[in-house]
Protein backbone atom coordinates (compact mmCIF):
# COMPACT_ATOMS: atom_id res chain seq x y z
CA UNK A 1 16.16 -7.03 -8.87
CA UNK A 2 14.21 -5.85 -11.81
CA UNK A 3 16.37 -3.80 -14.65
CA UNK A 4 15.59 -0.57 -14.42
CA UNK A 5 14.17 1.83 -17.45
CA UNK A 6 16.18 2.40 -19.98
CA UNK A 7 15.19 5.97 -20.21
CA UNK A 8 16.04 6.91 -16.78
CA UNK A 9 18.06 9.90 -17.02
CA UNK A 10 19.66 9.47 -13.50
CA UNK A 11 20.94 6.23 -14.16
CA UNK A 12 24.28 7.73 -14.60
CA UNK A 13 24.75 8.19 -10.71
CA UNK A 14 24.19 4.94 -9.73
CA UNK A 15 27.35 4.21 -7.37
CA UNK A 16 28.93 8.02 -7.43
CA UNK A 17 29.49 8.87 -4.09
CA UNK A 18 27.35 11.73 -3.55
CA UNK A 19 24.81 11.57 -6.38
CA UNK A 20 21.68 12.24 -4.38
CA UNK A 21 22.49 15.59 -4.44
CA UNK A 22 22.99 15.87 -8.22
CA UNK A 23 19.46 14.01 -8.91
CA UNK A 24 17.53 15.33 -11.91
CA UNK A 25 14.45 16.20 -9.74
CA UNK A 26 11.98 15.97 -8.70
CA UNK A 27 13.04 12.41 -8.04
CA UNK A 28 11.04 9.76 -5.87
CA UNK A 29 13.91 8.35 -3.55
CA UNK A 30 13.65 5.53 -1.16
CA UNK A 31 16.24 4.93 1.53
CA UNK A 32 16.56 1.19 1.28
CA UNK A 33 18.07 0.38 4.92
CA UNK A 34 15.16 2.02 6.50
CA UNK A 35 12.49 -0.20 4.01
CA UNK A 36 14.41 -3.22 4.99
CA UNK A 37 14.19 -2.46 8.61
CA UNK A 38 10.71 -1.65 8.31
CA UNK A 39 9.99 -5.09 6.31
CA UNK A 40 12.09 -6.86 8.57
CA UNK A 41 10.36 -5.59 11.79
CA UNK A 42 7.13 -6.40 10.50
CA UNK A 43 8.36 -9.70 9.87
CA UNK A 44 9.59 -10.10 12.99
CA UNK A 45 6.25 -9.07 14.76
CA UNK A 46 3.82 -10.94 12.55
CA UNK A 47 5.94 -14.07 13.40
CA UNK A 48 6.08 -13.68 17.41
CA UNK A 49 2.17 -12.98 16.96
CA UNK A 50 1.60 -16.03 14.85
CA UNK A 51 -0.47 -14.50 12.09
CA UNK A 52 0.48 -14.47 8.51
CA UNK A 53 1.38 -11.61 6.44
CA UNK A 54 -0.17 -9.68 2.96
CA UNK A 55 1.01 -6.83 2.37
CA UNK A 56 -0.99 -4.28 0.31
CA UNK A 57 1.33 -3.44 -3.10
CA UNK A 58 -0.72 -0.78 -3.84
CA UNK A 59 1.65 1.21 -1.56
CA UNK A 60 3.96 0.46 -3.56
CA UNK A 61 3.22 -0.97 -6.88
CA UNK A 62 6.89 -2.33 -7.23
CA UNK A 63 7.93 -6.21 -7.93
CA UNK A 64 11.12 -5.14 -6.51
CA UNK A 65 9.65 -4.53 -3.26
CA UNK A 66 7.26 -7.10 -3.47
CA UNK A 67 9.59 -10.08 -3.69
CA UNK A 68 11.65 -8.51 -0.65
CA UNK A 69 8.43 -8.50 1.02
CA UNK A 70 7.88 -12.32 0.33
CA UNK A 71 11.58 -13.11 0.82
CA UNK A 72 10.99 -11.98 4.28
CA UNK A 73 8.04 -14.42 4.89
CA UNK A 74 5.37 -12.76 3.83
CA UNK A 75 2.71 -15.01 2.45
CA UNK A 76 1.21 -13.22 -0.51
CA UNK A 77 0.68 -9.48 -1.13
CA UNK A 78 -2.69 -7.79 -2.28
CA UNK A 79 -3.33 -5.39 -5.19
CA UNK A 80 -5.98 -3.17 -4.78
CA UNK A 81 -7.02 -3.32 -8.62
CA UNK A 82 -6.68 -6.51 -11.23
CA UNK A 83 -4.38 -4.19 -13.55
CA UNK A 84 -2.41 -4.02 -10.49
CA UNK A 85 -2.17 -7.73 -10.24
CA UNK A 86 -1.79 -8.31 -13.91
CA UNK A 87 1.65 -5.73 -13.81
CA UNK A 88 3.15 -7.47 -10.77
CA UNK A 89 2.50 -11.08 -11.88
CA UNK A 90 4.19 -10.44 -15.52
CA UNK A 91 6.88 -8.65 -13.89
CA UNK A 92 7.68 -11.56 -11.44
CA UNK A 93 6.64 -14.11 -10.82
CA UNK A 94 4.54 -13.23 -7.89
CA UNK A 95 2.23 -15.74 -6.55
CA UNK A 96 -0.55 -15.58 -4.16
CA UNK A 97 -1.88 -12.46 -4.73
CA UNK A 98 -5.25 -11.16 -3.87
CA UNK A 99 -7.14 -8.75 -5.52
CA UNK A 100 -9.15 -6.56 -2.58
CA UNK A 101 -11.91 -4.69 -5.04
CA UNK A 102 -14.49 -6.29 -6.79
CA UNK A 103 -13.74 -7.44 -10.39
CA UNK A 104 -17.01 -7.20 -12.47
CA UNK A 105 -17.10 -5.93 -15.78
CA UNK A 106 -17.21 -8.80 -18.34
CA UNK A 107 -14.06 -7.39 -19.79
CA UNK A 108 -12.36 -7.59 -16.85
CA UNK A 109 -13.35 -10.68 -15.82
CA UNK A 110 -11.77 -12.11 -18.89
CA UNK A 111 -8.61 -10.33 -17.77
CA UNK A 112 -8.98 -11.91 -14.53
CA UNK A 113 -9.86 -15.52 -16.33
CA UNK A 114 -6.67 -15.05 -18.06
CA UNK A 115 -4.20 -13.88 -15.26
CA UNK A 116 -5.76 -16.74 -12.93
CA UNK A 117 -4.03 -19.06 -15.50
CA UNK A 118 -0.69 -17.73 -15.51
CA UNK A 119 -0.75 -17.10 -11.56
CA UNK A 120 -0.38 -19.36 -8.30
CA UNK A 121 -2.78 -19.02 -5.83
CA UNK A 122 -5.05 -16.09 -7.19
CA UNK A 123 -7.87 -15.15 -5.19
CA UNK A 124 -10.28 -11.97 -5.38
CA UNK A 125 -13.14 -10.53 -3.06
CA UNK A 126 -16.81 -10.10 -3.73
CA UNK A 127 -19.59 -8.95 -2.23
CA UNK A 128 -22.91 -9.23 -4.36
CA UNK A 129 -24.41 -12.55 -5.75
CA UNK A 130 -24.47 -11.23 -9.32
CA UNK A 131 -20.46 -11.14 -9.33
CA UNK A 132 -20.52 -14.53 -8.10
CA UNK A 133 -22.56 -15.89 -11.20
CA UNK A 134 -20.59 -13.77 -13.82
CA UNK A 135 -17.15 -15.16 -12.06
CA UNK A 136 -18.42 -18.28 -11.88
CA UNK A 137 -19.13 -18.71 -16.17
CA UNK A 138 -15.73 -17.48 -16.24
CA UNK A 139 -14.09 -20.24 -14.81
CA UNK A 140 -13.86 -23.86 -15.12
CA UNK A 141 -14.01 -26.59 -12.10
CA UNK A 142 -10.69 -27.65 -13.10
CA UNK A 143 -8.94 -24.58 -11.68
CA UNK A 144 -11.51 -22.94 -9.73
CA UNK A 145 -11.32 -19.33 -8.41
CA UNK A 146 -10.87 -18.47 -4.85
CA UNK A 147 -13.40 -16.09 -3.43
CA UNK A 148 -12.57 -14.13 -0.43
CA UNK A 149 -16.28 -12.53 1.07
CA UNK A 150 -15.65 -8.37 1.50
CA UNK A 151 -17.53 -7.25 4.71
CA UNK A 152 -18.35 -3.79 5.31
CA UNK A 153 -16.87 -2.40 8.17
CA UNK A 154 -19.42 0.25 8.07
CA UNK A 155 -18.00 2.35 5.30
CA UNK A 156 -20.23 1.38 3.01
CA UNK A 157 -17.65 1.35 -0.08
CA UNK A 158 -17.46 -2.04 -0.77
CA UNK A 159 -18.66 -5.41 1.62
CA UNK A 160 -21.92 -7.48 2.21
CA UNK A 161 -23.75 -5.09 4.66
CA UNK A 162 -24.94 -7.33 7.07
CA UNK A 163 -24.22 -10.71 8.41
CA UNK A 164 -27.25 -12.42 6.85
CA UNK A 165 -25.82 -10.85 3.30
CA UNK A 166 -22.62 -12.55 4.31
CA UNK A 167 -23.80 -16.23 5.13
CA UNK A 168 -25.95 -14.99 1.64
CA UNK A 169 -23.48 -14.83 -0.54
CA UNK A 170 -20.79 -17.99 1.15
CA UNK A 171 -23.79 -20.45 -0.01
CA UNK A 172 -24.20 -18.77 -3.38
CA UNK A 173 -20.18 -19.44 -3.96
CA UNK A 174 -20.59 -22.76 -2.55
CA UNK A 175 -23.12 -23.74 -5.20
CA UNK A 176 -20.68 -22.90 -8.09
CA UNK A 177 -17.87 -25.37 -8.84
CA UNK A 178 -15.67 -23.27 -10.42
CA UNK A 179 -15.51 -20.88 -7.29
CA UNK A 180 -13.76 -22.01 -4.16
CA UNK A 181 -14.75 -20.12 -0.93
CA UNK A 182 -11.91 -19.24 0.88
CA UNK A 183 -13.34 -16.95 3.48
CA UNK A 184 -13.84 -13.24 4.39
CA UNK A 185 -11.80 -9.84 4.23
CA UNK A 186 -12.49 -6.92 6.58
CA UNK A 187 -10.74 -3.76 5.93
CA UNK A 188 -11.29 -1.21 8.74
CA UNK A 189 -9.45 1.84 6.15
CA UNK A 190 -10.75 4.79 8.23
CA UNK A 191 -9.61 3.55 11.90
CA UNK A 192 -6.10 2.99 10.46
CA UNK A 193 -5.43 6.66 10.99
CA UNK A 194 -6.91 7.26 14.35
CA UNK A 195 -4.25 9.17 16.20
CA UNK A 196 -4.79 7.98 19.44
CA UNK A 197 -3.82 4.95 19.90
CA UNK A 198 -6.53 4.41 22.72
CA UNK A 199 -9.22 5.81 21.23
CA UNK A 200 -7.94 3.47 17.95
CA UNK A 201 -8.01 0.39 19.75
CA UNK A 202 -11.70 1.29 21.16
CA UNK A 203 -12.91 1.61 17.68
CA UNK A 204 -11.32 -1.83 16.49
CA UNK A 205 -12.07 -3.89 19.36
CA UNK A 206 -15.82 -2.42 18.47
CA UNK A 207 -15.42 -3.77 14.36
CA UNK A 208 -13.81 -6.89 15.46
CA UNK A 209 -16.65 -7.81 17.61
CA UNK A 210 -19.24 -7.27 14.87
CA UNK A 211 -16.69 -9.71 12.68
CA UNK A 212 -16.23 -12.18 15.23
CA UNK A 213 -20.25 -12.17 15.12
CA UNK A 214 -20.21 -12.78 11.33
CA UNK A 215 -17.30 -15.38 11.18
CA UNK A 216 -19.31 -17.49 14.41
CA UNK A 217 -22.27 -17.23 11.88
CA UNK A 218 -20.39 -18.67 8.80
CA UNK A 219 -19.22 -21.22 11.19
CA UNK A 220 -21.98 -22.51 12.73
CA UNK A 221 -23.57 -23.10 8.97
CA UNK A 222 -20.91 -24.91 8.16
CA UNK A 223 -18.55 -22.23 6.63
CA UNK A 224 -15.72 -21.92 8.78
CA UNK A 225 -13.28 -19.12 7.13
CA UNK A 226 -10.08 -20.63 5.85
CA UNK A 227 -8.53 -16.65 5.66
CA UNK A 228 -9.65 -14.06 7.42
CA UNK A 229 -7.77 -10.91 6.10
CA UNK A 230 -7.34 -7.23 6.53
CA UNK A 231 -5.91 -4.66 8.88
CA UNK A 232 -2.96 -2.55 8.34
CA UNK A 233 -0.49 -0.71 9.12
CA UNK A 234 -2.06 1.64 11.39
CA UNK A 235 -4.13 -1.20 13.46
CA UNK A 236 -1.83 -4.31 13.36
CA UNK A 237 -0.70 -4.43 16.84
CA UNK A 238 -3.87 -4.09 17.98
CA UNK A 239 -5.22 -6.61 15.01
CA UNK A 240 -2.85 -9.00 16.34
CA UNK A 241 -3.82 -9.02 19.96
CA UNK A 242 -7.52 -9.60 19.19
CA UNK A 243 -6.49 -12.63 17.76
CA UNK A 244 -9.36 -12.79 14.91
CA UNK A 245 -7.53 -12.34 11.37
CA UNK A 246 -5.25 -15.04 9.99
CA UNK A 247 -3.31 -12.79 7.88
CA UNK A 248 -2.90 -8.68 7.90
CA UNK A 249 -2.88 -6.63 4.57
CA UNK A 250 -0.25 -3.56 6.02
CA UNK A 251 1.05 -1.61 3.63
CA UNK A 252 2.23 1.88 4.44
CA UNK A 253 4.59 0.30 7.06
CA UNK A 254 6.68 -0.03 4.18
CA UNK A 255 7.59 3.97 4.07
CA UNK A 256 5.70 5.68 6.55
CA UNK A 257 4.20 8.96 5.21
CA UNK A 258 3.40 11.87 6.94
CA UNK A 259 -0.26 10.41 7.72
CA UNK A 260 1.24 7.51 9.49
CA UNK A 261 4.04 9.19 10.98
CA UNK A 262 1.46 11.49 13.40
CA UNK A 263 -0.42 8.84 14.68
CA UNK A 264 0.53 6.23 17.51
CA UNK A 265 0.96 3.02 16.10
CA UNK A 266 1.81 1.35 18.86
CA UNK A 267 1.37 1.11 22.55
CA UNK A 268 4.73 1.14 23.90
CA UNK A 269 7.15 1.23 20.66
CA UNK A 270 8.20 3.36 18.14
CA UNK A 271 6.89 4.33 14.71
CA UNK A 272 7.99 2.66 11.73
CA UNK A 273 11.07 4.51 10.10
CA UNK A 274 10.69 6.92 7.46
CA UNK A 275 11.62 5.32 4.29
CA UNK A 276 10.11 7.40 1.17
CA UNK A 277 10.79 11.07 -0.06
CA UNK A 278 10.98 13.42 -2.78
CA UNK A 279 13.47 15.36 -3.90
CA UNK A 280 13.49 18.67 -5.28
CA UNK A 281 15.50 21.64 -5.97
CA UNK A 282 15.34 25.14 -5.34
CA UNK A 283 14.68 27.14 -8.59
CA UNK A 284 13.67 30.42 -7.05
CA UNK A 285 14.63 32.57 -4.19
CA UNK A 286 13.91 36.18 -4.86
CA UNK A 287 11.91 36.73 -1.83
CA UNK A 288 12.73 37.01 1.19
CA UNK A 289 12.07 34.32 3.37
CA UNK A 290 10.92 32.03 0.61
CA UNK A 291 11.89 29.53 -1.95
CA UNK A 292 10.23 28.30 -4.95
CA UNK A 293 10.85 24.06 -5.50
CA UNK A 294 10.12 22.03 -8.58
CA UNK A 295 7.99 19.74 -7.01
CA UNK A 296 4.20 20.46 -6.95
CA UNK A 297 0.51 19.04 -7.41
CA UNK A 298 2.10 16.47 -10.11
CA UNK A 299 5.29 15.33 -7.55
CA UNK A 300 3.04 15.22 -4.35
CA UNK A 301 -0.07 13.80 -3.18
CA UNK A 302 -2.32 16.29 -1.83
CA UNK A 303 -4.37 14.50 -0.18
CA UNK A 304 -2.15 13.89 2.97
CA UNK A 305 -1.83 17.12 3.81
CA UNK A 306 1.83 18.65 2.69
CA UNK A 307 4.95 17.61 3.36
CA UNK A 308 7.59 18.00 5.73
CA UNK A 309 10.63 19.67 4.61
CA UNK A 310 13.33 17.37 6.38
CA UNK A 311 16.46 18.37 4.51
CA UNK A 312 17.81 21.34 2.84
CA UNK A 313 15.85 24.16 4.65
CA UNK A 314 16.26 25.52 8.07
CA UNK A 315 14.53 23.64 11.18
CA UNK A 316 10.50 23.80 11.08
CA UNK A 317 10.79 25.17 7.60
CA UNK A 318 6.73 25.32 5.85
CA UNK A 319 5.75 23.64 2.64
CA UNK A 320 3.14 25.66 0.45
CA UNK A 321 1.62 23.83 -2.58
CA UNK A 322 2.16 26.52 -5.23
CA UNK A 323 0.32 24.82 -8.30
CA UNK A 324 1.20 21.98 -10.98
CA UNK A 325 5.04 22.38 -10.81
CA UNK A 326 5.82 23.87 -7.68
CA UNK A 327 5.95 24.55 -4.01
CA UNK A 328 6.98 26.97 -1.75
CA UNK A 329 9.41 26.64 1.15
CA UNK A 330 8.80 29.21 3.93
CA UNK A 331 11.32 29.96 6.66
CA UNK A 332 11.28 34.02 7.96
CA UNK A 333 14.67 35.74 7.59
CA UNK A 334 16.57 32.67 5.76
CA UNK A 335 17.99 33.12 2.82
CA UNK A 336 17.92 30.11 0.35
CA UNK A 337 20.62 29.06 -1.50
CA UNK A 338 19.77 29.21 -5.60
CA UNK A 339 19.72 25.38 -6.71
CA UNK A 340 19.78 23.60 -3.82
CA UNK A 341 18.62 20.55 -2.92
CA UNK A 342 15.76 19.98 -0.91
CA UNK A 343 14.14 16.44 0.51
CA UNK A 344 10.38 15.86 1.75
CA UNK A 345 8.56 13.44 3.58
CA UNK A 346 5.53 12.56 1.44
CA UNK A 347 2.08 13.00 2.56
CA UNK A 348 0.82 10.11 1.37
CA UNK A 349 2.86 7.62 0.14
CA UNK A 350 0.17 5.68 -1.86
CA UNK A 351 -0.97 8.23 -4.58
CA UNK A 352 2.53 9.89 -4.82
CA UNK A 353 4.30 6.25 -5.92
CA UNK A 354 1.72 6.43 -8.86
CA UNK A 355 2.84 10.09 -10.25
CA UNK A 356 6.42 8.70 -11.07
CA UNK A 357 8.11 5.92 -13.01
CA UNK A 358 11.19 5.06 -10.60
CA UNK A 359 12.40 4.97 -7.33
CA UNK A 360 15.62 6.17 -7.31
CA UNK A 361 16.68 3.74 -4.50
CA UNK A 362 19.88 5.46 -2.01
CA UNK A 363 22.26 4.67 0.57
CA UNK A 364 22.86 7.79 2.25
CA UNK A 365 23.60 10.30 -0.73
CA UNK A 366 24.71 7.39 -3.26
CA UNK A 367 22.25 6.07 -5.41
CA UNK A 368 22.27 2.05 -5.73
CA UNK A 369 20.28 1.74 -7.96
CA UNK A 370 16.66 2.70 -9.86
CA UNK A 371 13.59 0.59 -9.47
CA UNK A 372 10.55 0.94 -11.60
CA UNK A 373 6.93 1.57 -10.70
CA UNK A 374 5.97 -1.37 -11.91
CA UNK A 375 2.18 -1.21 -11.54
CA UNK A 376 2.02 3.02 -11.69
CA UNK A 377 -1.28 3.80 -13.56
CA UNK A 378 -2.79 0.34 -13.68
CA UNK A 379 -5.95 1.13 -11.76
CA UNK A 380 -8.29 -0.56 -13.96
């Protein structure tokens, strides 16, 4: 595993028996059996189903996790921004990665000219014939660039918007040498938190049929998809069944936030175990009823909702943002103990990975040891 910072100032507790609790917080804190459980179950299910897997590393943003990840099978991962992919290649290797936004400034598309060079199997989306000239000066015939087509799946954030735009664009990669079509990625990112899994399933078996329409379309002119990528965590199973993708991008599987954890993943199974927390301490209890933590907007996403107190308060305990550095545990007629520790689920595991530098990575209350961030902030 990767050495972790220097400048940690927990790294003194790694292997006391007990040091979870003594965490200078707030501390990001992953509970490694569960992760491997959850990347061994996925696993598991993508190779009974037959389809490949990519998970998305912009849940995590951690070579650490990412080479666990592909130790367990998975074929490549995905970064959701080149900076992303230029963090998690150095810190590797890490091959086969594909970049899921457009790259199109000229600057960074001499980032990504450079990174294809020093990185196996590099592929990227795009969705508007202009990229596909600029990417195509970039690169040389020699080592050309795979090209993965983005399809809207009726977002309209990124994606050809129509299936004539789609057969479009394949032809306009085609012409270039220095490009390599590849095929198509569909990323349903609204249905993934559905929370019925019925009325989920109605709503992808409704996209998939408008892919299946593009990909016969591709086909018949002579551009049979190679990959066809997306998904996730919230509409794998279902993904799976359909039969359509080659390879699914999950990522929150990895942890399971708060978002994930309220909606049915599955049909007949079990959620996905809860892997990622923060930990906090109580630095004010002068009210009754109440507590004051050090974890606020800057330890949290807020995006998600807020999140569940699941250690260190009474049963059903409430979770108040109270500003920059703080929240607020509510629980009528408790009395909070002065400096205690307190644990919470995380909203949203995405955005909250990127506000620290380390997961401080347990076994129980020990801590084994402290991973890096490796890609926090690189969202250019």
């Amino acid at each position: 595993m990767t050495a972790m910072p220097a400048s940690s100032e927990n790294s003194h507790l790694i292997g006391q028996q007990g040091g979870r609790k003594s965490l200078n917080t707030p501390a990001l804190v992953l509970e490694k059996a569960a992760m491997l459980r959850n990347i061994e179950r996925m696993a598991a299910f993508a190779s009974e189903k037959g389809v490949s897997l990519r998970p998305h590393a912009k849940t995590h943003k951690s070579v650490d996790i990412a080479t666990l990840q592909l130790e367990a099978g998975a074929k490549g991962i995905c970064c959701a921004k080149l900076g992303e992919a230029e963090a998690l290649a150095a810190a590797g290797p890490i091959p086969n990665i594909l970049i899921t936004s457009p790259v199109v400034s000229a600057p960074a598309i001499a980032r990504l000219a450079k990174i294809h060079g020093e990185t196996e199997a590099l592929m990227v989306v795009a969705d508007h014939p202009g990229n596909v000239s600029n990417l195509a000066r970039a690169f040389g015939e020699d080592a050309p660039l795979g090209i993965l087509i983005d399809i809207d799946p009726g977002i309209h954030r990124t994606g050809v918007a129509s299936p004539d735009a789609a057969l479009a664009l394949a032809r306009e990669i085609a012409r270039q040498p220095s490009l390599r079509y590849r095929g198509v990625q569909f990323y349903c990112g609204l249905h993934q938190h559905i929370k019925s899994y019925a009325e989920r399933r109605a709503a992808i078996i409704e996209r998939t049929g408008y892919l299946r329409g593009i990909v016969d379309q591709l086909a018949d002119a002579g551009f049979v998809p190679e990959i066809i990528s997306g998904g996730g965590t919230g509409t794998h199973e279902i993904d799976a069944e359909l039969g359509l993708f080659t390879e699914l991008q999950v990522g929150s599987y990895v942890f399971m936030d708060n978002e994930y954890g309220e909606c049915e993943l599955f049909g007949d199974a079990e959620n996905f175990e809860a892997a990622l927390f923060v930990d906090a301490r109580i630095v004010s209890c002068n009210t009754p009823g109440m507590a004051t933590v050090d974890a606020g907007f800057k330890a949290l996403s807020t995006d998600g909702g807020t999140p569940v107190v699941t250690d260190g308060a009474p049963d059903g305990a409430g979770f108040i943002f109270m500003g920059d550095e703080h929240g607020g545990l509510l629980a009528a007629d408790h009395e909070f103990e002065h400096g205690a520790a307190v644990t919470l689920q995380v909203p949203h595991c995405d955005p909250t990975v990127n506000l620290h530098d380390v997961y401080h990575v347990v076994d129980g209350d020990t801590v084994v040891d402290i991973w890096p961030v490796t890609a926090r902030g690189r969202s250019r």
